[in-house]
C-alpha atoms as a PDB file:
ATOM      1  CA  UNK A   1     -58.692  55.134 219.170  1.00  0.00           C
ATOM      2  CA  UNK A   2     -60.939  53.507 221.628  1.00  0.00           C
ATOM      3  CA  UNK A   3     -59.931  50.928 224.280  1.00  0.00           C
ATOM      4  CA  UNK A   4     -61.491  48.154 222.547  1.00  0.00           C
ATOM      5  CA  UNK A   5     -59.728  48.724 219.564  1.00  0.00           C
ATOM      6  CA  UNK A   6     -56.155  48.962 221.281  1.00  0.00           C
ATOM      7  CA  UNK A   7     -56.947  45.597 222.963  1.00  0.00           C
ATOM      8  CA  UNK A   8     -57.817  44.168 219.519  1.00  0.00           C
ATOM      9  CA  UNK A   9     -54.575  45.308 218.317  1.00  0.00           C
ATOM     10  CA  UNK A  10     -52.679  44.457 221.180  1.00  0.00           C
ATOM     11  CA  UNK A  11     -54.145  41.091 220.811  1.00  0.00           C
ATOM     12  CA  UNK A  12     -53.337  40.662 216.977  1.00  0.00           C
ATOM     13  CA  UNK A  13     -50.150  41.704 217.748  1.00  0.00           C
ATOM     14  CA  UNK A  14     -49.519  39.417 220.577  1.00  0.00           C
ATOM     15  CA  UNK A  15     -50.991  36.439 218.493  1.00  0.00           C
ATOM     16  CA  UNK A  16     -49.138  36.875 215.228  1.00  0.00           C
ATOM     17  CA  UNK A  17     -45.827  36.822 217.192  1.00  0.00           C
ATOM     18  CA  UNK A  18     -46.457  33.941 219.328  1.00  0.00           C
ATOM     19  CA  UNK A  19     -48.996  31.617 216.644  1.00  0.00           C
ATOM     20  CA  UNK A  20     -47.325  33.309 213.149  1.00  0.00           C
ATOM     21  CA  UNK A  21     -48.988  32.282 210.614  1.00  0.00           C
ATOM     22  CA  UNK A  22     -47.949  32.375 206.939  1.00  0.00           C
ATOM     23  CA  UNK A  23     -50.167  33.894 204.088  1.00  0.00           C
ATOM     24  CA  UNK A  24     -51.755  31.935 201.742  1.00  0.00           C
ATOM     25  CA  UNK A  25     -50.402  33.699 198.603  1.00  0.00           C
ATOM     26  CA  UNK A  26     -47.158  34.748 199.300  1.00  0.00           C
ATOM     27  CA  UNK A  27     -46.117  32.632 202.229  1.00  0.00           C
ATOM     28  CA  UNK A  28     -45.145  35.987 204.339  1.00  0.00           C
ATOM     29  CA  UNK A  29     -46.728  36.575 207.637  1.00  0.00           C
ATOM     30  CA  UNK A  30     -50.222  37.353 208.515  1.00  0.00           C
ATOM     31  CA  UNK A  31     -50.052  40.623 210.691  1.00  0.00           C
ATOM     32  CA  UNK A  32     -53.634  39.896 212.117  1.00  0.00           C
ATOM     33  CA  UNK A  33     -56.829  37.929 212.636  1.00  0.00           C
ATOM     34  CA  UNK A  34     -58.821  39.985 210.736  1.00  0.00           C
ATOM     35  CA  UNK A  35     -57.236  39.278 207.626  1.00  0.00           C
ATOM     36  CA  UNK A  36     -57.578  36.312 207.584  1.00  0.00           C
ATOM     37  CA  UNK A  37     -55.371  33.602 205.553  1.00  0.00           C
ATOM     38  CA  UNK A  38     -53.517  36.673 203.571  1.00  0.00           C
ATOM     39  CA  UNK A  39     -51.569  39.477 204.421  1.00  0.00           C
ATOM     40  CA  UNK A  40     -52.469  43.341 203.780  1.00  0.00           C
ATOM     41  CA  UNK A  41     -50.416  43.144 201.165  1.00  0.00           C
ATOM     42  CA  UNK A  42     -51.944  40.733 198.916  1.00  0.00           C
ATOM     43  CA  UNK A  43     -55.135  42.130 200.254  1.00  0.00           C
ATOM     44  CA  UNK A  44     -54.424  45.391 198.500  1.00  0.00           C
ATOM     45  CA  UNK A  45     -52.842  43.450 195.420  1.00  0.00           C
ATOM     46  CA  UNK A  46     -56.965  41.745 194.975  1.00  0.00           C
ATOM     47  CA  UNK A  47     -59.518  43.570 192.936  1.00  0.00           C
ATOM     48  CA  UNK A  48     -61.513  44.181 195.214  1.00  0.00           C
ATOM     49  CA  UNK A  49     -65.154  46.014 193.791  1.00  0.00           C
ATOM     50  CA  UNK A  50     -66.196  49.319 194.878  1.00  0.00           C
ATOM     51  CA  UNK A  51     -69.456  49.754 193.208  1.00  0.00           C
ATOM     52  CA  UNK A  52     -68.345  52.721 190.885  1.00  0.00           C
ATOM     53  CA  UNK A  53     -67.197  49.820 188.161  1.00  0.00           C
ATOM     54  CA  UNK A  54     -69.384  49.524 185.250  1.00  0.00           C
ATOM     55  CA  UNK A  55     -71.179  46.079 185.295  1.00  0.00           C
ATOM     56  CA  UNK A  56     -74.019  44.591 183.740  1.00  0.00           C
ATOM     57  CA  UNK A  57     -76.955  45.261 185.690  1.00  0.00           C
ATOM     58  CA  UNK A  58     -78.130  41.931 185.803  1.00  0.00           C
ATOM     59  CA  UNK A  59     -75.150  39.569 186.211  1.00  0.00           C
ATOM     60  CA  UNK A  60     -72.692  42.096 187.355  1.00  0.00           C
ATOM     61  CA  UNK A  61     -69.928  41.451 184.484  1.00  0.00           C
ATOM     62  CA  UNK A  62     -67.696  43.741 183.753  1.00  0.00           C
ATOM     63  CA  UNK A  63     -68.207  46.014 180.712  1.00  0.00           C
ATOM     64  CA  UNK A  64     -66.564  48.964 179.006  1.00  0.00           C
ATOM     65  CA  UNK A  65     -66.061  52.057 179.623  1.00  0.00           C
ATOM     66  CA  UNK A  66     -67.708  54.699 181.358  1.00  0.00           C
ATOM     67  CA  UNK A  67     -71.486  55.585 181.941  1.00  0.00           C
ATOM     68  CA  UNK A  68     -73.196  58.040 184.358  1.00  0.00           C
ATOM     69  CA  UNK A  69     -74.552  56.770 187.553  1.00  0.00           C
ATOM     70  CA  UNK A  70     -78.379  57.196 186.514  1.00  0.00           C
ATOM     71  CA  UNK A  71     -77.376  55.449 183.612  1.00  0.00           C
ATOM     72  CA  UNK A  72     -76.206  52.475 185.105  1.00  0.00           C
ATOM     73  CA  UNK A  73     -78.924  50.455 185.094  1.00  0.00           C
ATOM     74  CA  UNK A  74     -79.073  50.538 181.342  1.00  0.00           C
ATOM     75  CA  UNK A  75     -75.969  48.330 180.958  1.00  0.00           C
ATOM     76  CA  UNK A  76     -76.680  44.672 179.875  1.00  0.00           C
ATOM     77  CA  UNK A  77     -74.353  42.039 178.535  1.00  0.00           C
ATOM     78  CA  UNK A  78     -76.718  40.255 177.198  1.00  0.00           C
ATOM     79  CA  UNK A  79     -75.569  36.906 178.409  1.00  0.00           C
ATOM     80  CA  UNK A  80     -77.597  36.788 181.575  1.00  0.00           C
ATOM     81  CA  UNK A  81     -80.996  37.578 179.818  1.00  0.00           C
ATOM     82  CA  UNK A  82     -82.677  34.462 180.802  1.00  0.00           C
ATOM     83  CA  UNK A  83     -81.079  33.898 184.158  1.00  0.00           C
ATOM     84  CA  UNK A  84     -84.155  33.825 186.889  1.00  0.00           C
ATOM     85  CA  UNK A  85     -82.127  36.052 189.221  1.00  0.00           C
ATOM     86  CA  UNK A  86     -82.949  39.964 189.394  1.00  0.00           C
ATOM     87  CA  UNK A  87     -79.301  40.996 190.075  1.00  0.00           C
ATOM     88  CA  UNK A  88     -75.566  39.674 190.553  1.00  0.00           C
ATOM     89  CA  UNK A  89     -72.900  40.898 192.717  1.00  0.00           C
ATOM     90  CA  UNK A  90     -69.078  40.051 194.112  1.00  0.00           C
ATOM     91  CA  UNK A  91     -67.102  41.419 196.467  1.00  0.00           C
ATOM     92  CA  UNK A  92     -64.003  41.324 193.757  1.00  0.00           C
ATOM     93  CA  UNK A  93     -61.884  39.172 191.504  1.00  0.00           C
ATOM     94  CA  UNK A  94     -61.319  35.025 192.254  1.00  0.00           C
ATOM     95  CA  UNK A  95     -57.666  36.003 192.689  1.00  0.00           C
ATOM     96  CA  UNK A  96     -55.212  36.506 195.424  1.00  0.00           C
ATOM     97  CA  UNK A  97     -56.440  36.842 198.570  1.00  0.00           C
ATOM     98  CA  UNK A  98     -59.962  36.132 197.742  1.00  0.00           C
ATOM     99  CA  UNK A  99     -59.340  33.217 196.034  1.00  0.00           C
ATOM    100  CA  UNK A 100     -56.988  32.260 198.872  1.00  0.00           C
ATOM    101  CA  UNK A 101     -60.219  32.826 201.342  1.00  0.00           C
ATOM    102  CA  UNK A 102     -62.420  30.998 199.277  1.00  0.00           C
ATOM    103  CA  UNK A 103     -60.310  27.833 199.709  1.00  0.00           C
ATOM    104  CA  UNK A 104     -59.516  28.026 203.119  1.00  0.00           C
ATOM    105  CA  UNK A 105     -63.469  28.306 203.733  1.00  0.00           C
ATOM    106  CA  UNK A 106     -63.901  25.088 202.039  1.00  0.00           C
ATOM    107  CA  UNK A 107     -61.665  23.474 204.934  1.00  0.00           C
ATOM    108  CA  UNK A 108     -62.486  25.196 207.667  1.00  0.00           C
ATOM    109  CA  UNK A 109     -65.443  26.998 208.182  1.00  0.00           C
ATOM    110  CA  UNK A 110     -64.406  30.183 209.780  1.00  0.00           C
ATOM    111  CA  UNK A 111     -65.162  33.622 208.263  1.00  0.00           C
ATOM    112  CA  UNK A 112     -62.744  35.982 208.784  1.00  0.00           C
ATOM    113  CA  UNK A 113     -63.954  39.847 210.156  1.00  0.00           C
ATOM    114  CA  UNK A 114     -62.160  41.632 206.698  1.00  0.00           C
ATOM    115  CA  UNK A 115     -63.832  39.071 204.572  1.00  0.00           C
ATOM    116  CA  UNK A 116     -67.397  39.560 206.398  1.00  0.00           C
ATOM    117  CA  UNK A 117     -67.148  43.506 206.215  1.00  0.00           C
ATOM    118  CA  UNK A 118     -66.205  42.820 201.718  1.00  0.00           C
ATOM    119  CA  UNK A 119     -69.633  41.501 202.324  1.00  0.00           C
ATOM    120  CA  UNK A 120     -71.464  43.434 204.219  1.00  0.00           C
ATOM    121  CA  UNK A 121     -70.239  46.829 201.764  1.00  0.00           C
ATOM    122  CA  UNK A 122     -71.358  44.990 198.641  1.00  0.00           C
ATOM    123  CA  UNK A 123     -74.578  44.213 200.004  1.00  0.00           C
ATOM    124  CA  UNK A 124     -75.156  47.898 201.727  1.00  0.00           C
ATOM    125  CA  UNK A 125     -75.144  48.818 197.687  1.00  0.00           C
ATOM    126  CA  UNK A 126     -77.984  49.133 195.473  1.00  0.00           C
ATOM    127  CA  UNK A 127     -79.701  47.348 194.010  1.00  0.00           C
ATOM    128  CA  UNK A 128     -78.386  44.531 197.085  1.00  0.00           C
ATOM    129  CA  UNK A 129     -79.827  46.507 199.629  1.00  0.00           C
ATOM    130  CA  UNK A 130     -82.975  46.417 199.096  1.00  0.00           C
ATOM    131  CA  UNK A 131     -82.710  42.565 200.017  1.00  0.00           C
ATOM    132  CA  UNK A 132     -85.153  41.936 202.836  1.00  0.00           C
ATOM    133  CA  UNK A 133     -84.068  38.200 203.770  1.00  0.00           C
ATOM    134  CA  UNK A 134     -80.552  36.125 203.422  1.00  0.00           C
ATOM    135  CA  UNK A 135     -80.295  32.732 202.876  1.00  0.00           C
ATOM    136  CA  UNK A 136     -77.232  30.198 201.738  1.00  0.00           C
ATOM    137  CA  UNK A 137     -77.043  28.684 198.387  1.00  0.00           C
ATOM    138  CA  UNK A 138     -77.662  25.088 199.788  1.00  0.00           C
ATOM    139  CA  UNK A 139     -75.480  21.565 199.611  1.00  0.00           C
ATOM    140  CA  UNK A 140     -77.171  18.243 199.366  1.00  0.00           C
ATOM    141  CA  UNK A 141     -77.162  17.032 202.409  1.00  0.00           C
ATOM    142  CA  UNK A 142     -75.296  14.054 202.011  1.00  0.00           C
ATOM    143  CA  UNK A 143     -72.272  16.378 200.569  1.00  0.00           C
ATOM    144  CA  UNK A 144     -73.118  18.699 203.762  1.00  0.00           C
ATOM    145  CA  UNK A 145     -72.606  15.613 206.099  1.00  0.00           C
ATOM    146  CA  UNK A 146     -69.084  14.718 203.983  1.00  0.00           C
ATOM    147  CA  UNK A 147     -67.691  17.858 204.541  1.00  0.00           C
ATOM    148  CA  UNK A 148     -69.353  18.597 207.810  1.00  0.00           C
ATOM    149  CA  UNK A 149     -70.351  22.155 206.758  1.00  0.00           C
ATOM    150  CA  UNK A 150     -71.516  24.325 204.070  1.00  0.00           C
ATOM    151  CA  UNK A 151     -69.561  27.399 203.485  1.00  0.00           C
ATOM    152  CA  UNK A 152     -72.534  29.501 201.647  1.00  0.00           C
ATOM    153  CA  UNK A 153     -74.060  29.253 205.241  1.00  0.00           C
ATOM    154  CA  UNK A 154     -71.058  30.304 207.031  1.00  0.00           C
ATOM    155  CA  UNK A 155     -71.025  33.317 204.930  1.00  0.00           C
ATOM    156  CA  UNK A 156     -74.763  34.035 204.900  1.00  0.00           C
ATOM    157  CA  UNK A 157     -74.590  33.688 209.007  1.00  0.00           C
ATOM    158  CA  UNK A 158     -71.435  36.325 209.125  1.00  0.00           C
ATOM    159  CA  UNK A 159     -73.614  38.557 206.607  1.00  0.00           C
ATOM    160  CA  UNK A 160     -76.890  38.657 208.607  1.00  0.00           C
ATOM    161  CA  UNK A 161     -75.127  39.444 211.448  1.00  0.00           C
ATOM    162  CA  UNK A 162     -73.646  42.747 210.117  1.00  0.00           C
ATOM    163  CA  UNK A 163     -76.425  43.693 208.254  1.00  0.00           C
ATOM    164  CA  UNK A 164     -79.334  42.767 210.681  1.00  0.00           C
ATOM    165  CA  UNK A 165     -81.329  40.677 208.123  1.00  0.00           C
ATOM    166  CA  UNK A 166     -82.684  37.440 209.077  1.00  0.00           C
ATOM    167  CA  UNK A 167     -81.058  34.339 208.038  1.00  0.00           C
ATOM    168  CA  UNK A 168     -83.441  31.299 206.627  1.00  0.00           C
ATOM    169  CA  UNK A 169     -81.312  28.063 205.952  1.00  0.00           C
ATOM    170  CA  UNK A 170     -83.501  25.873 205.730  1.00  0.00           C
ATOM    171  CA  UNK A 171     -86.638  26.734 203.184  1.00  0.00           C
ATOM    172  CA  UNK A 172     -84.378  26.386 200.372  1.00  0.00           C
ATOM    173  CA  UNK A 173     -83.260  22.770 200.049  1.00  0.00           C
ATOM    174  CA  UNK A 174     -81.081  20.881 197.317  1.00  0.00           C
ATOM    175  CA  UNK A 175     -83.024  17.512 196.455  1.00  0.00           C
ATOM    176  CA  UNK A 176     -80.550  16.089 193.743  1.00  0.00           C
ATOM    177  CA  UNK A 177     -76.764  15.312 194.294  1.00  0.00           C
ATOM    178  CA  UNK A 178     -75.359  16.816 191.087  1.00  0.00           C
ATOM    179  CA  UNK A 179     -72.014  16.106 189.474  1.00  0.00           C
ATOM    180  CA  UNK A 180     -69.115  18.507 191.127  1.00  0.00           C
ATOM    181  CA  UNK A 181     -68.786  21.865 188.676  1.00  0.00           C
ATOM    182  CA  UNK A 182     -65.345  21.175 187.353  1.00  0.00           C
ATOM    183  CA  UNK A 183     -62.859  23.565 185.410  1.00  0.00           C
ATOM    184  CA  UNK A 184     -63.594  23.616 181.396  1.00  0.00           C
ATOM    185  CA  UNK A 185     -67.287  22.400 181.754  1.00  0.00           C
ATOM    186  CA  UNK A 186     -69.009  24.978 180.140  1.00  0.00           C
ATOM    187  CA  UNK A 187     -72.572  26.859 180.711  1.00  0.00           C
ATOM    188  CA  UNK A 188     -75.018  24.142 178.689  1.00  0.00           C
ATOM    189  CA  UNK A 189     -73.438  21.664 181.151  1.00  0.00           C
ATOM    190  CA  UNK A 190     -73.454  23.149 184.310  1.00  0.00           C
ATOM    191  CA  UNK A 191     -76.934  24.352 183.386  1.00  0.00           C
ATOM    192  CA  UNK A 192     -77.441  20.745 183.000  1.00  0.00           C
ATOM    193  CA  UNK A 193     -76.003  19.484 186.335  1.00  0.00           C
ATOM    194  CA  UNK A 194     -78.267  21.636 188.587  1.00  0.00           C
ATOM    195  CA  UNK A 195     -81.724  21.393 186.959  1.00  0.00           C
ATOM    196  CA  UNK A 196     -84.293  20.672 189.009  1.00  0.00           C
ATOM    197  CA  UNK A 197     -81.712  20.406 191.710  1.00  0.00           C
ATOM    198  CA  UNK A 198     -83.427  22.755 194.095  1.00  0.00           C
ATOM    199  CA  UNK A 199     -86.641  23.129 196.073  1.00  0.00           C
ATOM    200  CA  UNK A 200     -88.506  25.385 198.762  1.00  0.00           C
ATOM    201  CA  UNK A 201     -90.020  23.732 201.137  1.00  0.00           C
ATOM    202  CA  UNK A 202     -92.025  26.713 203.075  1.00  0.00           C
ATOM    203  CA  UNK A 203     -92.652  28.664 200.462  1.00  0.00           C
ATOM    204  CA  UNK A 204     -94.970  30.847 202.793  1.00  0.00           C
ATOM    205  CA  UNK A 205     -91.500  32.346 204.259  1.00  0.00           C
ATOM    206  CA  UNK A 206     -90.317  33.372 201.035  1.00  0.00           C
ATOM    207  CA  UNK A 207     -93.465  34.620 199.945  1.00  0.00           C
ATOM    208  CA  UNK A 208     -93.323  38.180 199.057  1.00  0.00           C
ATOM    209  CA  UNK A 209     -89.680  38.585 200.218  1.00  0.00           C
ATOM    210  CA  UNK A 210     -86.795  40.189 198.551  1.00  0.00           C
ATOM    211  CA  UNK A 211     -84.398  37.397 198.784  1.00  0.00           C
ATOM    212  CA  UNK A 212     -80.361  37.297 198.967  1.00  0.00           C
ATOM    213  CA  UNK A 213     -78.664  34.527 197.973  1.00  0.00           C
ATOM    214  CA  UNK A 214     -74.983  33.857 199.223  1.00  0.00           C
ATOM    215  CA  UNK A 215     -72.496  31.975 197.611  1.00  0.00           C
ATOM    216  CA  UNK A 216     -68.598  31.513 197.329  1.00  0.00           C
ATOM    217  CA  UNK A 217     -68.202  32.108 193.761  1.00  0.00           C
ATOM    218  CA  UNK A 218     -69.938  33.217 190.366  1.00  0.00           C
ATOM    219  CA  UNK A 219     -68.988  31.445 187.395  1.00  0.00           C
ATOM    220  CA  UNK A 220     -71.335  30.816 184.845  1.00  0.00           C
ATOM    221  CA  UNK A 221     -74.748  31.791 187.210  1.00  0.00           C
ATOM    222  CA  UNK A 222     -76.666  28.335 186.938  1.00  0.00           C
ATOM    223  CA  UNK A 223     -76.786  27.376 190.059  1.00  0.00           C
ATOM    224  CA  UNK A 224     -77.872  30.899 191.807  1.00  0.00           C
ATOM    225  CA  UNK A 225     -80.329  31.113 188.672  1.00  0.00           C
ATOM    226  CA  UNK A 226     -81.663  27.483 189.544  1.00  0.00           C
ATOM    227  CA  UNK A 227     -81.944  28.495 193.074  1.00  0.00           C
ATOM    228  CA  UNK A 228     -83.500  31.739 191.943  1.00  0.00           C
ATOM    229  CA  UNK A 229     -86.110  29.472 189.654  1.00  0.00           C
ATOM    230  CA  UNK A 230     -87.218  27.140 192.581  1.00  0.00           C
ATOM    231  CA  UNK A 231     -87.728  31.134 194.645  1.00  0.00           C
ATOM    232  CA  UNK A 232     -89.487  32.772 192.460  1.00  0.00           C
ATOM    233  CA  UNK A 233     -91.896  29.374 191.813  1.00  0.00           C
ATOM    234  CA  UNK A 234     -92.624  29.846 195.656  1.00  0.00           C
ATOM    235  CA  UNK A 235     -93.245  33.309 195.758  1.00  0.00           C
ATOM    236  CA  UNK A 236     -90.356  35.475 196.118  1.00  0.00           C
ATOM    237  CA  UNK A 237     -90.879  38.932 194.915  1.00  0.00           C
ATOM    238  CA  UNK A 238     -87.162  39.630 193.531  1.00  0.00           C
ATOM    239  CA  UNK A 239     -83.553  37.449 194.520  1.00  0.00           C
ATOM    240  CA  UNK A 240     -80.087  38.851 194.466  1.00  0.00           C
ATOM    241  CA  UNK A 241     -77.289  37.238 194.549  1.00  0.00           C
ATOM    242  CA  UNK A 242     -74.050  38.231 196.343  1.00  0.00           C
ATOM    243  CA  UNK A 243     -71.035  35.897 195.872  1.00  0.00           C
ATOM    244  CA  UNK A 244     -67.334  36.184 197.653  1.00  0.00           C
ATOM    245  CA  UNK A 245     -65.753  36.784 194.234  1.00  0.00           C
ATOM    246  CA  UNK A 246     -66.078  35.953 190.202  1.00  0.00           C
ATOM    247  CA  UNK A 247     -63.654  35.382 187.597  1.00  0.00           C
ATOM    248  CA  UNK A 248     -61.872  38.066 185.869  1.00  0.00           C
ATOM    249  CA  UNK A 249     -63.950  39.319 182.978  1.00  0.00           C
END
């Protein structure tokens, strides 16, 4: 164990029994910082993915059974045919602690080290890796300014960091203030809400690049395919998403 890593315990250790803090799903205590809002526990209770699942290649939904790894690529749902992204990724399941993480970003935008490292693993695998540039699935700016952040960039920043990429957060713009996605709206209409909702403004800095896109959660895939659409317009040779987590299949 190296010295650095003692003091880091040492420190969690000294923090969680002065500052305790309470986790986010079961209300017991957070044993360090790294965690973030949940405690090992529910950590190991989330689905968290590993890359050996088998998935859709495209849209990264769940399928069944079991194929060989060369085979992999194969695997289509057939729901995500028309989506303008190449590929589809989450770190897990929106349950437990990453759903608990997911909300606590939308307050406060702090991304904790466990959370950055889900990232960083999903995006280390294929096809995610062969990503060349990062950027955040953008807010409008006036909902930007209301919540004085935007968590997709908070996430993208703590991702380019780990994985040495560089960051752009500010080609990709949203030009329309669409209606807030809410529960039981359906694909047509969230298709709907984000059309022609997004726009590149130097498209000579996407031009040829192999672009990640970084969001909080997948649900239905319009708006990373409506960010992918305004991308590929400008010249983007392929776009990926990666997203903190996506519901249960």
């Amino acid at each position: 164990m190296t010295l650095k890593l003692k003091a880091n315990l040492l420190y969690d250790a000294t923090l969680a029994l002065l500052y305790p803090q309470a986790c986010a799903v079961c209300n017991s205590s957070v044993e360090t910082r790294a965690s973030g809002v949940a405690c090992a526990s529910c950590w190991l209770g989330t689905r968290i993915f590993n890359g050996d699942e088998t998935v859709c290649w495209k849209c990264g939904a769940e399928a069944a059974g079991v194929v060989a790894e060369e085979k992999r690529m194969d695997v289509r749902c057939h729901r995500c045919e028309t989506e303008a992204f190449t590929a589809a990724r989450a770190c897990g399941v929106y349950e437990k602690a990453l759903r608990a993480s997911i909300l606590s970003l939308k307050r406060e935008p702090h991304v904790a080290s466990h959370l950055a490292s889900l990232l960083f693993e999903a995006q280390q695998r294929s096809p995610l890796s062969m990503a060349t540039l990062i950027m955040p699935v953008p807010l409008h700016p006036a909902r930007e300014r209301e919540r004085g952040f935007n968590q997709a960039t908070e996430l993208a920043r703590a991702l380019a960091q780990l994985a040495r990429l560089p960051l752009d957060e500010q080609s990709l713009v949203r030009v329309a203030v669409t209606e807030r996605h809410r529960a039981g709206m359906d694909a047509r209409a969230r298709r709907e809400s984000v059309l022609d909702a997004f726009e590149v403004t130097r498209p000579r800095l996407v031009e040829g690049e192999r672009v990640l896109l970084i969001d909080d959660v997948y649900t239905t895939g319009a708006t990373v395919s409506a960010c992918a659409s305004a991308l590929k317009r400008a010249g983007a040779q392929d776009v990926f998403v990666l997203t903190v987590a996506r519901p249960a299949s």
